[in-house]
PDB file of N, CA and C in Angstrom:
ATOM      1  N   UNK A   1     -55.655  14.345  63.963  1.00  0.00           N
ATOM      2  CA  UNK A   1     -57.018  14.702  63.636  1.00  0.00           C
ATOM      3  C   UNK A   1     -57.721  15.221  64.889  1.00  0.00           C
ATOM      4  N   UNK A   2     -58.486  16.234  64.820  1.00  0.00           N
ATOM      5  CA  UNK A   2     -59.082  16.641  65.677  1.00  0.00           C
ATOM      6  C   UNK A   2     -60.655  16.403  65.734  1.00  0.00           C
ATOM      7  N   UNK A   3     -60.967  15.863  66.861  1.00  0.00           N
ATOM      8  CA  UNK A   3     -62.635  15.453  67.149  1.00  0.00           C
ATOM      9  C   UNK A   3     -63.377  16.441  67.191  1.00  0.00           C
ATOM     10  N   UNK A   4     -62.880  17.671  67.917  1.00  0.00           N
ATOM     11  CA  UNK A   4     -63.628  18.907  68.210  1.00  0.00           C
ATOM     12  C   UNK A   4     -63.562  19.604  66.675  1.00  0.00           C
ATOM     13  N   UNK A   5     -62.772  19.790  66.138  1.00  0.00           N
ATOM     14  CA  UNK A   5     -63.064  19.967  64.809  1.00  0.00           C
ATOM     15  C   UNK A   5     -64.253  19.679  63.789  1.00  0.00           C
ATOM     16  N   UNK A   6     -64.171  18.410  64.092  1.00  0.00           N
ATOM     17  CA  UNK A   6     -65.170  17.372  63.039  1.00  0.00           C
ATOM     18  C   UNK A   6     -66.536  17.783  63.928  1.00  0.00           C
ATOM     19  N   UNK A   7     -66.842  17.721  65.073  1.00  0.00           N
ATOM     20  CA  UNK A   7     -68.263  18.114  66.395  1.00  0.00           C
ATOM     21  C   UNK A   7     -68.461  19.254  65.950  1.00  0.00           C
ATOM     22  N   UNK A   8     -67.505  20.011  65.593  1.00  0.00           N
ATOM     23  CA  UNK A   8     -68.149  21.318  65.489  1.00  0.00           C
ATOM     24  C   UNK A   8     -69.339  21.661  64.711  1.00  0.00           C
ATOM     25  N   UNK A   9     -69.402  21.347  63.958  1.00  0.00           N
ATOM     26  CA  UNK A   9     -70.291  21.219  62.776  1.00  0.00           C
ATOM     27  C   UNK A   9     -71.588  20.548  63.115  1.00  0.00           C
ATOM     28  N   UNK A  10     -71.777  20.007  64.387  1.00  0.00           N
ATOM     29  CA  UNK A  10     -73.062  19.654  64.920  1.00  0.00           C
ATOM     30  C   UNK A  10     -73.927  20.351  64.728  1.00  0.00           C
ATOM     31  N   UNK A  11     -74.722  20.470  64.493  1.00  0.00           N
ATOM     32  CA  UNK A  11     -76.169  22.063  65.184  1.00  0.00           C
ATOM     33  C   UNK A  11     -76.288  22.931  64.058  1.00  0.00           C
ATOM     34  N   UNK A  12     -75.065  22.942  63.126  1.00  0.00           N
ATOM     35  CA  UNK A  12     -74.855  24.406  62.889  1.00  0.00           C
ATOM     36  C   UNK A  12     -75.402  24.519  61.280  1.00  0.00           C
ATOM     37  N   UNK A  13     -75.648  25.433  61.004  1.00  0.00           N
ATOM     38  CA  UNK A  13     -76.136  25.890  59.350  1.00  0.00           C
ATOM     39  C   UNK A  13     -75.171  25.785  58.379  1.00  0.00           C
ATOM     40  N   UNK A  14     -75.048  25.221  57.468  1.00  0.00           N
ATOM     41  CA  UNK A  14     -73.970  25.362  56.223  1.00  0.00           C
ATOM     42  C   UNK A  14     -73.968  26.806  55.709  1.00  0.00           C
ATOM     43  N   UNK A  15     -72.413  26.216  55.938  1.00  0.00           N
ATOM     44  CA  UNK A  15     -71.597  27.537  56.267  1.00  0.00           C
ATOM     45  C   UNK A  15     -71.472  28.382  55.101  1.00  0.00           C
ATOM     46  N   UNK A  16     -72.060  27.318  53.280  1.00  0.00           N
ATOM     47  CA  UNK A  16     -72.235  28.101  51.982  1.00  0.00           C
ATOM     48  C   UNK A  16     -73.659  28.350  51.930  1.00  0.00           C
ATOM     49  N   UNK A  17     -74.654  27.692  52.322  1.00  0.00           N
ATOM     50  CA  UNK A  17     -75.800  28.140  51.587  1.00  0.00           C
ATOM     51  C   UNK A  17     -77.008  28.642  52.665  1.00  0.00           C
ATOM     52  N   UNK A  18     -76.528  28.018  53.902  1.00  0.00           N
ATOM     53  CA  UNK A  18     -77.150  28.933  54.988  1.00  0.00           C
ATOM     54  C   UNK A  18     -77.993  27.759  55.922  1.00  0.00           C
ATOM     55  N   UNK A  19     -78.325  26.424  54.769  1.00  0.00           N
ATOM     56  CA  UNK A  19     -79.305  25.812  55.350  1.00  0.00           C
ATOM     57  C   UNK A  19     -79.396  24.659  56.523  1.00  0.00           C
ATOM     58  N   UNK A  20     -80.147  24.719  57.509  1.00  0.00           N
ATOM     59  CA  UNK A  20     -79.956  23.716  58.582  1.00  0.00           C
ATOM     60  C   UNK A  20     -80.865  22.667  58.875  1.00  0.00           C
ATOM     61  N   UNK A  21     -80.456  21.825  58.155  1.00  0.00           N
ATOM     62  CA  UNK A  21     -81.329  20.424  57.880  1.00  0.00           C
ATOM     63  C   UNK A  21     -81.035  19.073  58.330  1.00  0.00           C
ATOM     64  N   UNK A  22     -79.909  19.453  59.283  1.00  0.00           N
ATOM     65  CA  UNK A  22     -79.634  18.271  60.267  1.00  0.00           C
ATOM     66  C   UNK A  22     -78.555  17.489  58.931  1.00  0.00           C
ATOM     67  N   UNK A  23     -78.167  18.194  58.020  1.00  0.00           N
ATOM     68  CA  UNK A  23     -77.119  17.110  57.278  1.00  0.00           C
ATOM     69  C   UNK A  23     -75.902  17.910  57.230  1.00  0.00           C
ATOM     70  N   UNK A  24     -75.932  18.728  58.151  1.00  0.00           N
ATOM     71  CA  UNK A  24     -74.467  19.530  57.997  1.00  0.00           C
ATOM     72  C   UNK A  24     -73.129  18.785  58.589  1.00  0.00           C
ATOM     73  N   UNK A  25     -72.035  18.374  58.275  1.00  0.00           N
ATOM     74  CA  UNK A  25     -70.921  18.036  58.453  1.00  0.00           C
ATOM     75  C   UNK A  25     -69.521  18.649  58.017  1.00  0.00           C
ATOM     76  N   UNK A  26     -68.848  18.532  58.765  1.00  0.00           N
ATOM     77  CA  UNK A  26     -67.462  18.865  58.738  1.00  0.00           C
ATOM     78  C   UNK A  26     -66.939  18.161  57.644  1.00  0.00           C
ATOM     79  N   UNK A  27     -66.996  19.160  56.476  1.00  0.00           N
ATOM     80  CA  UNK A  27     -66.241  18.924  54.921  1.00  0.00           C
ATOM     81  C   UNK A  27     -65.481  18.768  54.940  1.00  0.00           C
ATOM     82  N   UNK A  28     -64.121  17.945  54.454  1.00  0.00           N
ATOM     83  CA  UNK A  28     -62.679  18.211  54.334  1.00  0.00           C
ATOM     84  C   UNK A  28     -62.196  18.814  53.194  1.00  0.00           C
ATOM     85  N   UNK A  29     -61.669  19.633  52.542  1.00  0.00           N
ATOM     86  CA  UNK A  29     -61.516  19.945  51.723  1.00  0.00           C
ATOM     87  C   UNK A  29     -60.897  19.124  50.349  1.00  0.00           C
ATOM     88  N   UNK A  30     -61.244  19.642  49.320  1.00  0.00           N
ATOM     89  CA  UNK A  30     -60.824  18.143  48.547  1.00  0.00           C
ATOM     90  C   UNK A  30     -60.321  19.568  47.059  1.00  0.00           C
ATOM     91  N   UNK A  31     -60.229  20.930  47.209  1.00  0.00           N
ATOM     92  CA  UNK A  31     -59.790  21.542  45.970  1.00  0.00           C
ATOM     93  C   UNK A  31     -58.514  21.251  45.414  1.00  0.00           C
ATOM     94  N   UNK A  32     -57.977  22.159  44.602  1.00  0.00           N
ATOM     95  CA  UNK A  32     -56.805  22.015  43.794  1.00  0.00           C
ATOM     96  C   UNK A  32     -55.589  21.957  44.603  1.00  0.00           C
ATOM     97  N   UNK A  33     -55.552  22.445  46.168  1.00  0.00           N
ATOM     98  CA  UNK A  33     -54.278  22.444  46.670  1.00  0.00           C
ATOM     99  C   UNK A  33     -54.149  21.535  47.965  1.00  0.00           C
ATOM    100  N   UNK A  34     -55.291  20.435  48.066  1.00  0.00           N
ATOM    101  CA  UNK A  34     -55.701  19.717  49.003  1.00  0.00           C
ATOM    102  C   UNK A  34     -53.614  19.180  49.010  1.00  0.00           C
ATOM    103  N   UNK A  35     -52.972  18.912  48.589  1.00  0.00           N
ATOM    104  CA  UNK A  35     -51.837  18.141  48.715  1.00  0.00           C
ATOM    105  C   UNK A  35     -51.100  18.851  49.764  1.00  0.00           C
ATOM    106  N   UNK A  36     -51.449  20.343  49.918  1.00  0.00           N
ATOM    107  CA  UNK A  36     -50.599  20.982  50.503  1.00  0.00           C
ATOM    108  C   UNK A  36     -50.659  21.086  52.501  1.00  0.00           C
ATOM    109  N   UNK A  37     -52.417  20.101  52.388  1.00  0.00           N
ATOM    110  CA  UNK A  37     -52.953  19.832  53.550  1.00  0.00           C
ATOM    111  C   UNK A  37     -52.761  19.043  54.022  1.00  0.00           C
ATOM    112  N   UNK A  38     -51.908  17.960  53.216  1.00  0.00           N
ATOM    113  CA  UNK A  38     -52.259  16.434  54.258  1.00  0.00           C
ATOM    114  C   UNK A  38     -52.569  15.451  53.026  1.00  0.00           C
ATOM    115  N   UNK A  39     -53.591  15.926  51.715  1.00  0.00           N
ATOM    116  CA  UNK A  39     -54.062  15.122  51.024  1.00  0.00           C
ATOM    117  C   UNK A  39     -53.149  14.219  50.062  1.00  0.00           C
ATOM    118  N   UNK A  40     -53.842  12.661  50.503  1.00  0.00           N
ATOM    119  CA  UNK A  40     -53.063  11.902  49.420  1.00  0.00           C
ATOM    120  C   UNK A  40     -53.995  11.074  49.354  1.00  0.00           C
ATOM    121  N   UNK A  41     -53.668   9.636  48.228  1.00  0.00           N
ATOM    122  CA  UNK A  41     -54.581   8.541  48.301  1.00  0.00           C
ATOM    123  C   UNK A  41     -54.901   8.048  49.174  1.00  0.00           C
ATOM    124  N   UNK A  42     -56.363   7.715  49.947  1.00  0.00           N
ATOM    125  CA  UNK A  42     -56.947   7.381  50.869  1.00  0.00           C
ATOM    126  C   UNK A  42     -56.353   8.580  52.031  1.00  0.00           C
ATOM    127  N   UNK A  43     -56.333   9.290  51.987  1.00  0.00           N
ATOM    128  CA  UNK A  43     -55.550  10.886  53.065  1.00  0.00           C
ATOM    129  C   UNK A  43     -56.463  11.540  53.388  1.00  0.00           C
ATOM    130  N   UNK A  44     -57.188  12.264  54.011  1.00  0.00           N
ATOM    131  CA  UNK A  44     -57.814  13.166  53.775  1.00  0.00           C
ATOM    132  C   UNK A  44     -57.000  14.675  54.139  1.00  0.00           C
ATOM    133  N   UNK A  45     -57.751  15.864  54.317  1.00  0.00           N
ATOM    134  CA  UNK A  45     -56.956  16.920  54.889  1.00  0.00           C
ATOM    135  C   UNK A  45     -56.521  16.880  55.992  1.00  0.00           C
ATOM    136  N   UNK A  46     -55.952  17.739  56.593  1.00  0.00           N
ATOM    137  CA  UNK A  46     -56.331  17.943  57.660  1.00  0.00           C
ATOM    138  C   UNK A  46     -57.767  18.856  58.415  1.00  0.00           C
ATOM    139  N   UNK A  47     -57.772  18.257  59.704  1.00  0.00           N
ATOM    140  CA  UNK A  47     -59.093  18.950  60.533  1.00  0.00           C
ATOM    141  C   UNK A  47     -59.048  20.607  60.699  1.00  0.00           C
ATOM    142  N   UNK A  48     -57.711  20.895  60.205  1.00  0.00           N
ATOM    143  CA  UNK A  48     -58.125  22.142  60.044  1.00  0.00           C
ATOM    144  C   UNK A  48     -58.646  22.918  58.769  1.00  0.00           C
ATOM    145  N   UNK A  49     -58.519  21.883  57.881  1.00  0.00           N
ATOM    146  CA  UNK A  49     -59.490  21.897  56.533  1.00  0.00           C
ATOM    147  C   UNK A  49     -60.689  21.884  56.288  1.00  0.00           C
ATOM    148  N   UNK A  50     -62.187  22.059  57.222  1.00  0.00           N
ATOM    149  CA  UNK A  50     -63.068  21.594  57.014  1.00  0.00           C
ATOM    150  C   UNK A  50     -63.926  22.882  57.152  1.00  0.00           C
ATOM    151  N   UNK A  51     -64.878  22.462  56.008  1.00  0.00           N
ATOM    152  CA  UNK A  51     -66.177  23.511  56.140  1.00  0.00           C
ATOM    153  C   UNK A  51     -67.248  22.992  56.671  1.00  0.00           C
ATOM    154  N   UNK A  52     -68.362  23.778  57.046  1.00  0.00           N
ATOM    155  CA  UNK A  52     -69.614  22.844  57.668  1.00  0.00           C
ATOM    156  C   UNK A  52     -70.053  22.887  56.293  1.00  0.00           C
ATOM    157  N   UNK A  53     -70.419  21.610  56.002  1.00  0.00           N
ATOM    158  CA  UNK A  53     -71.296  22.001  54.330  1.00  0.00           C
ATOM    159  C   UNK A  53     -72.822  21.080  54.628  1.00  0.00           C
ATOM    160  N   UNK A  54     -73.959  21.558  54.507  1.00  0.00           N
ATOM    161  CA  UNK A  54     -75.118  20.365  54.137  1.00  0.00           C
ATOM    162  C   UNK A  54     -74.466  19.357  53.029  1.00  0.00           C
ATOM    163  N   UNK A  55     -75.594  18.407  53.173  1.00  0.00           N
ATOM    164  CA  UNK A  55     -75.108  17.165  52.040  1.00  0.00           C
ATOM    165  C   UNK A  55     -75.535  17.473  50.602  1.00  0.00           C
ATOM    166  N   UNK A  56     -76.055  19.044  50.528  1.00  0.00           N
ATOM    167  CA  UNK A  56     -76.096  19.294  48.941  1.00  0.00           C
ATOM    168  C   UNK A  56     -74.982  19.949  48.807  1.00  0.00           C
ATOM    169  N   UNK A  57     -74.494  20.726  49.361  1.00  0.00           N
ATOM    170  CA  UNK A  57     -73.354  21.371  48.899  1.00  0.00           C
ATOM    171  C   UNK A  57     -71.977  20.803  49.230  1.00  0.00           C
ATOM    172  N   UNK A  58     -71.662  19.747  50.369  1.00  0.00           N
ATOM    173  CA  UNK A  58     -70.533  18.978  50.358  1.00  0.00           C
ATOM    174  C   UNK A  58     -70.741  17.959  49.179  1.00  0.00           C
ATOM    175  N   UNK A  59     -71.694  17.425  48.216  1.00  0.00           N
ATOM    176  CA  UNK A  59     -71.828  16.611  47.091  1.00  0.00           C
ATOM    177  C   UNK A  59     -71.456  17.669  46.184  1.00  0.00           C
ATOM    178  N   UNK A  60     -71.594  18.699  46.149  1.00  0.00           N
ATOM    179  CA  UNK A  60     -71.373  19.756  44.609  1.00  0.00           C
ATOM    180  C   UNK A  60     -69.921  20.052  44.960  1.00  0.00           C
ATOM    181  N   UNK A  61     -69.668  20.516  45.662  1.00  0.00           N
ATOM    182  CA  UNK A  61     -68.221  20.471  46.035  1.00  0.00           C
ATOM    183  C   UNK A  61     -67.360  19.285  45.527  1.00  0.00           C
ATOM    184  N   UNK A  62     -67.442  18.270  46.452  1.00  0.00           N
ATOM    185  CA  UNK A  62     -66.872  16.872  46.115  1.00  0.00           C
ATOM    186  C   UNK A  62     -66.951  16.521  44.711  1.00  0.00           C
ATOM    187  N   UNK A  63     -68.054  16.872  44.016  1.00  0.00           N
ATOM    188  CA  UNK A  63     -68.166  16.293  42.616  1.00  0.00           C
ATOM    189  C   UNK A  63     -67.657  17.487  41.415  1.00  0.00           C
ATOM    190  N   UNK A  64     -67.469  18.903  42.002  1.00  0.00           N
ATOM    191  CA  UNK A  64     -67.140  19.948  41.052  1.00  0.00           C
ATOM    192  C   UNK A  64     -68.581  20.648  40.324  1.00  0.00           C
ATOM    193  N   UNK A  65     -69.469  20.312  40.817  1.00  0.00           N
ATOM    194  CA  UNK A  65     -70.509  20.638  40.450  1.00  0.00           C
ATOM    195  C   UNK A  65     -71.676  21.952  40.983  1.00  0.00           C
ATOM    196  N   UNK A  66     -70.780  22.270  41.900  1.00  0.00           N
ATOM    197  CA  UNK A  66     -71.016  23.614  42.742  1.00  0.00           C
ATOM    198  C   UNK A  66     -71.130  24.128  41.428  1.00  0.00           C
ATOM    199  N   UNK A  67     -72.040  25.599  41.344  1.00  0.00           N
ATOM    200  CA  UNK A  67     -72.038  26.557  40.479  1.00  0.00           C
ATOM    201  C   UNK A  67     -71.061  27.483  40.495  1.00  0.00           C
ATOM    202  N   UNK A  68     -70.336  28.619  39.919  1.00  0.00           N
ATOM    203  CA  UNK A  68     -69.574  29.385  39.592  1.00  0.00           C
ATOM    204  C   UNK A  68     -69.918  30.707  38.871  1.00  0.00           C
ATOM    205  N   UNK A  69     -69.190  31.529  39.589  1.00  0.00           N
ATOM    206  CA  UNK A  69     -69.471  32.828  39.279  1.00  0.00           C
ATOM    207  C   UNK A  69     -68.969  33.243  37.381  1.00  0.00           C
ATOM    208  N   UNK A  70     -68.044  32.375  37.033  1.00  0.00           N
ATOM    209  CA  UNK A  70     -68.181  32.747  35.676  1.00  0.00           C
ATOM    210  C   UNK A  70     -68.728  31.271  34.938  1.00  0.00           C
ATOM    211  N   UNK A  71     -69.970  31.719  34.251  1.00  0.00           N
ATOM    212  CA  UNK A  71     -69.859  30.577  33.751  1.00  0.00           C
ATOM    213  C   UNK A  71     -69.374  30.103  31.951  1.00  0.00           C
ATOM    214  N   UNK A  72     -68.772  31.356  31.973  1.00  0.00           N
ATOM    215  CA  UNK A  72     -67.939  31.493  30.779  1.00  0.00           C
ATOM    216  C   UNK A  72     -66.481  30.423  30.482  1.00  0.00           C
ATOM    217  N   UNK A  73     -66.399  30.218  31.780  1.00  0.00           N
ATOM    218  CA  UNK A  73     -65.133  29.888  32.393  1.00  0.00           C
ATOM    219  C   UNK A  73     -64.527  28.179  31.475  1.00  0.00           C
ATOM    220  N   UNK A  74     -63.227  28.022  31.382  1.00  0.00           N
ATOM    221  CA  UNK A  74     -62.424  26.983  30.714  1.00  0.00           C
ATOM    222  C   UNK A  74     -63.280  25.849  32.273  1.00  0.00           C
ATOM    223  N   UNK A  75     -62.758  24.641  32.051  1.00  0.00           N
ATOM    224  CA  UNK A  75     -62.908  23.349  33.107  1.00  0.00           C
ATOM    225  C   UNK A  75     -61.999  23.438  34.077  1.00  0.00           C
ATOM    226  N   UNK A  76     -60.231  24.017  33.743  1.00  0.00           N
ATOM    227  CA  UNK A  76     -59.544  24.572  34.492  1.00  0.00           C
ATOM    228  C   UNK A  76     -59.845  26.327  35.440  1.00  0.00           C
ATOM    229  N   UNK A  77     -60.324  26.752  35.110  1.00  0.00           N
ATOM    230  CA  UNK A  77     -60.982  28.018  35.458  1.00  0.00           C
ATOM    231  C   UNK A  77     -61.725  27.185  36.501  1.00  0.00           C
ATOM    232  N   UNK A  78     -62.937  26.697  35.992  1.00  0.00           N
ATOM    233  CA  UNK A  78     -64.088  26.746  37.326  1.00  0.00           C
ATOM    234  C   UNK A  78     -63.341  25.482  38.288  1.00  0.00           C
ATOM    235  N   UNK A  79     -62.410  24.760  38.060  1.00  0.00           N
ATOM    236  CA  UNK A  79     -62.213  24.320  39.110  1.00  0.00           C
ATOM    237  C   UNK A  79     -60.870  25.120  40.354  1.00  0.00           C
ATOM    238  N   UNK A  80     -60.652  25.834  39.704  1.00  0.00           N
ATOM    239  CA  UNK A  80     -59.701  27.118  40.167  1.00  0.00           C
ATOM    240  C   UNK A  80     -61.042  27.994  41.678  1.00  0.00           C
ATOM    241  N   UNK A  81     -61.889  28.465  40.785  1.00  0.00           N
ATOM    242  CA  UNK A  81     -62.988  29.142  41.017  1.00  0.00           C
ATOM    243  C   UNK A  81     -63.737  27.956  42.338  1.00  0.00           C
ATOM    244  N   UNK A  82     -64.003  26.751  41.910  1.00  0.00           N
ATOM    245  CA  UNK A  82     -64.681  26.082  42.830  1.00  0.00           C
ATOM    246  C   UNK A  82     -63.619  25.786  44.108  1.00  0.00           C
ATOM    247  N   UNK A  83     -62.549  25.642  43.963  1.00  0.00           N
ATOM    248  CA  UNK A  83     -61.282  25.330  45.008  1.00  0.00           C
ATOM    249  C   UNK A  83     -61.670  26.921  45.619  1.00  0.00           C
ATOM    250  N   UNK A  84     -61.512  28.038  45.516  1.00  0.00           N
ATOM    251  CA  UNK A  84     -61.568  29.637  46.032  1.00  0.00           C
ATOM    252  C   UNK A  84     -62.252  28.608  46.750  1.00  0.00           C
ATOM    253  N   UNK A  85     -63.884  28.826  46.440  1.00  0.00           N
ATOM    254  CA  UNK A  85     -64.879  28.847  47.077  1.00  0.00           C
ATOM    255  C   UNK A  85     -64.462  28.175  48.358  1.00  0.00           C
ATOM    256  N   UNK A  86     -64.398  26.712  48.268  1.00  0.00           N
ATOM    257  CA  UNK A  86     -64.026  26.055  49.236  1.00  0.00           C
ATOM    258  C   UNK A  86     -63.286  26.252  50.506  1.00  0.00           C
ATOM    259  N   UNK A  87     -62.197  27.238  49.525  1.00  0.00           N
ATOM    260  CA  UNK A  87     -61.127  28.003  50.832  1.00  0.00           C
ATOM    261  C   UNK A  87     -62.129  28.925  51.872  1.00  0.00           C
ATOM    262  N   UNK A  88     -62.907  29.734  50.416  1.00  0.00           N
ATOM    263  CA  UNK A  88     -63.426  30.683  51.349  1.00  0.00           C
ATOM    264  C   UNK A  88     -64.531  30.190  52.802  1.00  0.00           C
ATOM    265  N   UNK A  89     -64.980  28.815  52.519  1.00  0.00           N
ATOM    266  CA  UNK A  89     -66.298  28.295  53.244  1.00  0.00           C
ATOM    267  C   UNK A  89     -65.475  27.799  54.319  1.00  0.00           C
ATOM    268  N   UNK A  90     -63.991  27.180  54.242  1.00  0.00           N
ATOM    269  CA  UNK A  90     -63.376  26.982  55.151  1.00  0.00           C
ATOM    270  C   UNK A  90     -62.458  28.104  56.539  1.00  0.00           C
ATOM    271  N   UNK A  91     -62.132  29.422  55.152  1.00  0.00           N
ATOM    272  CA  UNK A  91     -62.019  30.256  56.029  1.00  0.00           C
ATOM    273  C   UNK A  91     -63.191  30.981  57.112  1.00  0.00           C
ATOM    274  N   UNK A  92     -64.178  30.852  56.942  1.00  0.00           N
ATOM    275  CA  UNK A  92     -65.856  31.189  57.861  1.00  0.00           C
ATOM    276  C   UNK A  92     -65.778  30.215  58.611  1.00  0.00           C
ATOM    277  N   UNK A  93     -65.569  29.233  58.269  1.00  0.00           N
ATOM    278  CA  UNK A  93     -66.354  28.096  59.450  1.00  0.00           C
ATOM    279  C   UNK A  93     -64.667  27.797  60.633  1.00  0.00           C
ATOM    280  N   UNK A  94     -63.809  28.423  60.686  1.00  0.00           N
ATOM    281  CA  UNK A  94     -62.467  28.494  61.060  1.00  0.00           C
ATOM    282  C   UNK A  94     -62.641  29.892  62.396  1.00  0.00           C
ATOM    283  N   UNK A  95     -63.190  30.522  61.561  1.00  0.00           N
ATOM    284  CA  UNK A  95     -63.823  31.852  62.310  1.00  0.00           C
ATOM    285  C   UNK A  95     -64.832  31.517  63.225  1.00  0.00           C
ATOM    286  N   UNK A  96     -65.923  30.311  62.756  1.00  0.00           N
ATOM    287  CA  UNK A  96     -67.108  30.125  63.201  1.00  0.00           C
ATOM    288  C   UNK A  96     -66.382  29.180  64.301  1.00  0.00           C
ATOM    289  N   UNK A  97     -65.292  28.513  64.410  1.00  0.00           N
ATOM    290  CA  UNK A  97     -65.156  27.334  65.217  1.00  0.00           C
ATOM    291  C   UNK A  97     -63.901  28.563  66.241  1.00  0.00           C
ATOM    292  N   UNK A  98     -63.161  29.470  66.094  1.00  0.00           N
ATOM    293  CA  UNK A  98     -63.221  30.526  67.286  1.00  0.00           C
ATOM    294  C   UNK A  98     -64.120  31.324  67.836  1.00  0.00           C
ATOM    295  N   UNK A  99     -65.140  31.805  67.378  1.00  0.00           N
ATOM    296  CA  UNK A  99     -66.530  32.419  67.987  1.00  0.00           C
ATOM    297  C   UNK A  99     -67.124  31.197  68.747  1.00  0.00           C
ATOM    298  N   UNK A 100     -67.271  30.132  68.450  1.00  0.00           N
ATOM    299  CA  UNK A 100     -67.647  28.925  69.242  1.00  0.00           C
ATOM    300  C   UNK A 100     -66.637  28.099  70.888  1.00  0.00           C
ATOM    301  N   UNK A 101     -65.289  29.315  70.430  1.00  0.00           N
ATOM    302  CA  UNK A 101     -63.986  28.905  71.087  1.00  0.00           C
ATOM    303  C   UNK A 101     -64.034  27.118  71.258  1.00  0.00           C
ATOM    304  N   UNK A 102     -63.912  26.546  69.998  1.00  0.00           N
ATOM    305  CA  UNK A 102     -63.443  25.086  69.833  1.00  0.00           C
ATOM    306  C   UNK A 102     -61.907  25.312  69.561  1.00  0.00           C
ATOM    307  N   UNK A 103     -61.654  26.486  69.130  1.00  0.00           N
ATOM    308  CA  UNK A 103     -60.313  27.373  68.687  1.00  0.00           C
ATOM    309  C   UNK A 103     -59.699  28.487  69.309  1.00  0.00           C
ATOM    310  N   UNK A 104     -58.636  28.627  69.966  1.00  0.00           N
ATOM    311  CA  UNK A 104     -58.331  29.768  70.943  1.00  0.00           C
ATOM    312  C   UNK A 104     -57.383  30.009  70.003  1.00  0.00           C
ATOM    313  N   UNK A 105     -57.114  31.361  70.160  1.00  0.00           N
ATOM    314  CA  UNK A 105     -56.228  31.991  69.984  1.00  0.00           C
ATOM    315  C   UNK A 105     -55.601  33.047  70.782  1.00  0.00           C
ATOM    316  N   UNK A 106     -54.393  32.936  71.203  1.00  0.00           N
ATOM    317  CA  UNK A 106     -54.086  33.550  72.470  1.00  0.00           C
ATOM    318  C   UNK A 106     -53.935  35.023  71.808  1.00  0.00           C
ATOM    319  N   UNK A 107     -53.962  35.660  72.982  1.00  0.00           N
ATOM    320  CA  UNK A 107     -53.474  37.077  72.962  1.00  0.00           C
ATOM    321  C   UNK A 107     -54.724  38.086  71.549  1.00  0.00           C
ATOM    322  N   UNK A 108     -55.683  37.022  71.590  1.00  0.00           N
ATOM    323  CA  UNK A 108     -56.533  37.682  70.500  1.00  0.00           C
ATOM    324  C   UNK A 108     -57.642  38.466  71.603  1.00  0.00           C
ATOM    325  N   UNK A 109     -57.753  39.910  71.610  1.00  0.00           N
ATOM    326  CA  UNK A 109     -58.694  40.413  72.804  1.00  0.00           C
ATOM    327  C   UNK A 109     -60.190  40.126  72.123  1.00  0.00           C
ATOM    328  N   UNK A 110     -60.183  40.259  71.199  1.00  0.00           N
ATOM    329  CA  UNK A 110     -61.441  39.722  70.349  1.00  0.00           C
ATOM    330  C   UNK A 110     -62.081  38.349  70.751  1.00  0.00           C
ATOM    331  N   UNK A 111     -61.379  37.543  70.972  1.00  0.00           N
ATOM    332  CA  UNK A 111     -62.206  36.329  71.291  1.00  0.00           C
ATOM    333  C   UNK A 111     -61.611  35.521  72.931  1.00  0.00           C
ATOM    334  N   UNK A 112     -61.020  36.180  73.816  1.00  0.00           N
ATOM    335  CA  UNK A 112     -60.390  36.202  74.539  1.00  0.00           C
ATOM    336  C   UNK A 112     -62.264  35.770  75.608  1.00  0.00           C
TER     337      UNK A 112
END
């Protein structure tokens, strides 16, 4: 587990809805393919799983209750749809934690 991982998320705005209200934390991911991270009973992901989420949107997340772009959608659908999301908030804040260089990546001249 990584500490600088989980710190990162100090200061910073949630990484889905924008807002910075001092409840932002390092989410672990909890979607449909969490198993493939690390996740098991009492498991969490791994630290490289985490989004910054405020505590409204790491609760809609966690509970499946995030909104969705179709809301036409089966119960299997939007939780398909709510797992994306998740990836996607994790892929930004992954980005956000190399622009912060908590994350190097060698030989990248971009963040070098």
């Amino acid at each position: 587990m990584s500490k600088k991982m989980r710190e990162g998320a100090k200061g910073q705005p949630c990484i889905n809805c924008g807002v910075n209200d001092g409840t932002v934390v390092a989410a672990h991911y909890t979607g449909m393919r969490g198993h493939w991270f690390g996740k098991g009973t009492g498991t969490k992901v791994s630290d490289l799983c985490v989004a910054d989420l405020c505590s409204r949107c790491h609760t809609a997340f966690d509970q499946y209750t995030m909104t969705t772009s179709d809301t036409s959608a089966s119960g299997f659908a939007k939780k398909i749809d709510l797992s994306e999301q998740f990836m996607f908030a994790i892929l930004n804040t992954l980005h956000r934690r190399i622009e912060d260089k908590i994350i190097s990546v060698k030989g990248n001249k971009n963040y070098d």
